[in-house]
N, C-alpha and C. Protein backbone atom coordinates (compact mmCIF):
# COMPACT_ATOMS: atom_id res chain seq x y z
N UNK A 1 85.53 -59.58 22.87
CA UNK A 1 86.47 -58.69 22.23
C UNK A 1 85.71 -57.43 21.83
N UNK A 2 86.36 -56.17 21.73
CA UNK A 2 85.64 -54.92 21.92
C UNK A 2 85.82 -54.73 20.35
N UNK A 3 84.86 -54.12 19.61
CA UNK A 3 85.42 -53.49 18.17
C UNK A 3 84.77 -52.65 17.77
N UNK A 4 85.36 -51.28 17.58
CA UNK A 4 84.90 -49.87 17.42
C UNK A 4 85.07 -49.30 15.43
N UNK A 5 84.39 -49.16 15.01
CA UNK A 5 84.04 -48.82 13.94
C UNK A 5 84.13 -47.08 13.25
N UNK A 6 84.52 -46.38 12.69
CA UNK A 6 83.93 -45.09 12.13
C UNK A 6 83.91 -44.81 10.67
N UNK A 7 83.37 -43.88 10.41
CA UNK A 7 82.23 -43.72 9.02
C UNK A 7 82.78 -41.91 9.04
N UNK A 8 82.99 -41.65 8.15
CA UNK A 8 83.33 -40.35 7.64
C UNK A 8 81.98 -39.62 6.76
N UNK A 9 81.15 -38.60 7.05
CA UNK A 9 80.62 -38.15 5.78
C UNK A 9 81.18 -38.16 4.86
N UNK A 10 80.76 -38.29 3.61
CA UNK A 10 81.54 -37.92 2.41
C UNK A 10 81.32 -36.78 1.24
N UNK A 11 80.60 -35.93 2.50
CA UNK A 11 80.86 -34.26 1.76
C UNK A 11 81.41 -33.54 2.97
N UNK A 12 82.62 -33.20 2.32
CA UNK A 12 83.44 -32.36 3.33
C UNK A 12 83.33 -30.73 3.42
N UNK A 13 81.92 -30.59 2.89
CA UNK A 13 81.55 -29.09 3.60
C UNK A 13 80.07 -29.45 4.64
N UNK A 14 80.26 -30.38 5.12
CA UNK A 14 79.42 -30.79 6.38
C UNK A 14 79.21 -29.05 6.92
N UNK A 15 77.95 -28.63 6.98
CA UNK A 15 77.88 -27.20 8.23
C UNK A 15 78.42 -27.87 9.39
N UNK A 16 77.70 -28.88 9.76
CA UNK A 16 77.66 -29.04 11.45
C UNK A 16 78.88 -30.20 11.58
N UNK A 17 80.18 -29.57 12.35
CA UNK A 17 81.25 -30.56 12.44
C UNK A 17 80.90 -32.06 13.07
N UNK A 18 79.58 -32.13 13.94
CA UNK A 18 79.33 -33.15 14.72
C UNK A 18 78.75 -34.21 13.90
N UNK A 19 78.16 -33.69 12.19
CA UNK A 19 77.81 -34.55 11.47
C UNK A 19 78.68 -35.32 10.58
N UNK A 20 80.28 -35.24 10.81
CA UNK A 20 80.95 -35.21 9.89
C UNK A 20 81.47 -36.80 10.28
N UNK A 21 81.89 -37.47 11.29
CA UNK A 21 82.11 -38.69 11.66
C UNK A 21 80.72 -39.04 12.75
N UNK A 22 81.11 -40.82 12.66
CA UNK A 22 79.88 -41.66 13.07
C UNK A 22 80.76 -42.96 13.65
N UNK A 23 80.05 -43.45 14.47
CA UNK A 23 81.26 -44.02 15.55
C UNK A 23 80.36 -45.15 16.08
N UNK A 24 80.79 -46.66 16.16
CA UNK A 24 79.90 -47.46 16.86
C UNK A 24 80.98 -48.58 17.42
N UNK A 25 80.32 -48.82 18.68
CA UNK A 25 81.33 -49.80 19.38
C UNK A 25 80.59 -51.11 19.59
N UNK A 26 81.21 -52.44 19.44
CA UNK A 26 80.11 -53.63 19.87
C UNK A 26 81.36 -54.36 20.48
N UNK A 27 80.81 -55.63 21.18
CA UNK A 27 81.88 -56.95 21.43
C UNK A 27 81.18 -58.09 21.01
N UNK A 28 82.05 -58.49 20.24
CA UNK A 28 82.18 -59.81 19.23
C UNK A 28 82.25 -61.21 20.32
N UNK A 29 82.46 -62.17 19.49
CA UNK A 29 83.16 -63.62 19.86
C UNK A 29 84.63 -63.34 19.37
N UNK A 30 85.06 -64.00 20.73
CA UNK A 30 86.92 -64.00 20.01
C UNK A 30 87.55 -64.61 18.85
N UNK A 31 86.33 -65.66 18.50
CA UNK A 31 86.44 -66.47 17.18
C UNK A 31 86.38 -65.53 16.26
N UNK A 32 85.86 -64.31 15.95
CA UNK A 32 85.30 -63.84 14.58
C UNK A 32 86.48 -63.35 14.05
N UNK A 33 86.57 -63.71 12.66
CA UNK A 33 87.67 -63.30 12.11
C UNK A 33 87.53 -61.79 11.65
N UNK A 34 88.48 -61.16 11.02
CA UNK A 34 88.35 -59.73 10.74
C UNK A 34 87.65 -60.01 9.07
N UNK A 35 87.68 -60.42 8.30
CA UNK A 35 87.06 -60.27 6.82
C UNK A 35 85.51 -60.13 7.21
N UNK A 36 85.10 -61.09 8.33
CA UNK A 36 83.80 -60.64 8.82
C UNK A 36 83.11 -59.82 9.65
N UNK A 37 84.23 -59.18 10.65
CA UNK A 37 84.13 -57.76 10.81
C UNK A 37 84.01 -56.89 9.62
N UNK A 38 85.42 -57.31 8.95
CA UNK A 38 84.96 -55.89 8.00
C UNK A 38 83.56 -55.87 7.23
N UNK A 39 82.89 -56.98 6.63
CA UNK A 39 82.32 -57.01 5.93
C UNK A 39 80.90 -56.74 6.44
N UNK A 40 80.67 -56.68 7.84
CA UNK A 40 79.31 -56.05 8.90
C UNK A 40 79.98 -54.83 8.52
N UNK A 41 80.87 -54.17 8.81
CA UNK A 41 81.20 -52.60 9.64
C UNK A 41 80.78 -51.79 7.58
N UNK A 42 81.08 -52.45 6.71
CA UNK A 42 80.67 -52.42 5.28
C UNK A 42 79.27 -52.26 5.06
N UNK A 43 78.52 -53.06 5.84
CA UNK A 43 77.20 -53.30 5.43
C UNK A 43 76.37 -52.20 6.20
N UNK A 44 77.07 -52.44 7.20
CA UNK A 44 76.26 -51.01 8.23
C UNK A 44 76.20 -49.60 8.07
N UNK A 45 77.23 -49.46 7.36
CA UNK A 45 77.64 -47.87 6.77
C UNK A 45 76.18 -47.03 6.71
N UNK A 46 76.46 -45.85 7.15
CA UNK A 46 75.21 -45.31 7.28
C UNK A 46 75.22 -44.61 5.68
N UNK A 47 74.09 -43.90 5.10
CA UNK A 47 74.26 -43.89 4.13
C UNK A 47 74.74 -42.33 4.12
N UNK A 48 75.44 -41.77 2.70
CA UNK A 48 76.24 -40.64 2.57
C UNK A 48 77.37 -40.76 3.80
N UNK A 49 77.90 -41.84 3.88
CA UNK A 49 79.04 -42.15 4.90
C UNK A 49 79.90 -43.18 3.72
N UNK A 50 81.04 -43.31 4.39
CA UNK A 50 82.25 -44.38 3.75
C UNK A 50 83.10 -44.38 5.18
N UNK A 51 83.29 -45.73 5.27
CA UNK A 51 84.00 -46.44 6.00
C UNK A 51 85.86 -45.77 6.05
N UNK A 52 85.74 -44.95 7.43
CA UNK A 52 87.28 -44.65 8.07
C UNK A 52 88.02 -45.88 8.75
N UNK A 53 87.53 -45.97 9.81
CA UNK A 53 88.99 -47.16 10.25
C UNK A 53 87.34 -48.15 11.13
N UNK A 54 88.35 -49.55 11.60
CA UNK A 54 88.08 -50.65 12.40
C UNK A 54 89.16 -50.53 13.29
N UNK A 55 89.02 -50.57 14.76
CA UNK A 55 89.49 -50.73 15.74
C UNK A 55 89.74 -52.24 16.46
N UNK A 56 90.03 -53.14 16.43
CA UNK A 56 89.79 -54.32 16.87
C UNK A 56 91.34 -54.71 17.84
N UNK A 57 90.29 -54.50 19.14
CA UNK A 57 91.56 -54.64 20.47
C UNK A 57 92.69 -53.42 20.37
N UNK A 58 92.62 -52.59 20.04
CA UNK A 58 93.96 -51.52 19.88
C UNK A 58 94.35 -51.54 18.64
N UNK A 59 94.03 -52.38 17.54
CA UNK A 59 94.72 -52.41 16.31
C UNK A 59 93.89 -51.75 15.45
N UNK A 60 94.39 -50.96 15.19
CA UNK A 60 93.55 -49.93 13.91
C UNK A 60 94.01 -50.12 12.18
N UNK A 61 92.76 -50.68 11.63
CA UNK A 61 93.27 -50.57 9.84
C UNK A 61 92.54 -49.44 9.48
N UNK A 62 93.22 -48.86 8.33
CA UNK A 62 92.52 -47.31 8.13
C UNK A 62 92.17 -47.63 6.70
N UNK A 63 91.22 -46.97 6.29
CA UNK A 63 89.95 -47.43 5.03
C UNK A 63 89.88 -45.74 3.81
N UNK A 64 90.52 -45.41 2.82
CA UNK A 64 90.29 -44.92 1.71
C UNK A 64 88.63 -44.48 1.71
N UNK A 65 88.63 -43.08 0.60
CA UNK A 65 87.24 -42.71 0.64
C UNK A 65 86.58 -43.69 0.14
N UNK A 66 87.25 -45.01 -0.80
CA UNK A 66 86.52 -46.38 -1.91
C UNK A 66 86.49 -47.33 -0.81
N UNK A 67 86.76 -47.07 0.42
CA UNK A 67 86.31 -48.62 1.20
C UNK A 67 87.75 -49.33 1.04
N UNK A 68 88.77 -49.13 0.71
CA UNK A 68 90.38 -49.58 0.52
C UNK A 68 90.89 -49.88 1.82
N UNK A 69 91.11 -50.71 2.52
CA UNK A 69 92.49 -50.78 2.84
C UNK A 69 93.32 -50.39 3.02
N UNK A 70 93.97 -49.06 3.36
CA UNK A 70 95.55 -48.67 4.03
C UNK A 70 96.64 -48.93 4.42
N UNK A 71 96.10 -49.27 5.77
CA UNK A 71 97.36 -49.91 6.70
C UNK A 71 96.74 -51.19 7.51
């Protein structure tokens, strides 16, 4: 299973637009549940980043500047 990750800077006067999101793709076991996705894609956060969305198979949850939950 494919699952794509992104990370937002979290100063939004970034100079360089290319520094402003961060993007990583891996494939899992079909077993893995999502609390343990989320909780890698959490841990990995690069630092001066906060967690935007998880992608998992086409399904996108979208993530608050606090790491929240959305949709």
């Amino acid at each position: 299973m494919k699952v794509k990750v992104t990370w937002i800077n979290n100063n939004p006067f970034v100079y360089n637009w290319q520094d402003m999101g961060r993007c990583s793709e891996a494939d899992i076991p079909e077993n893995m549940d999502y609390k343990t996705i989320e909780e890698f894609a959490k841990e990995a956060t690069p630092q001066g980043f906060h967690l935007k969305s998880i992608d998992v198979a086409g399904k996108v949850s979208q993530y608050d500047y606090n790491g929240n939950k959305i949709q």
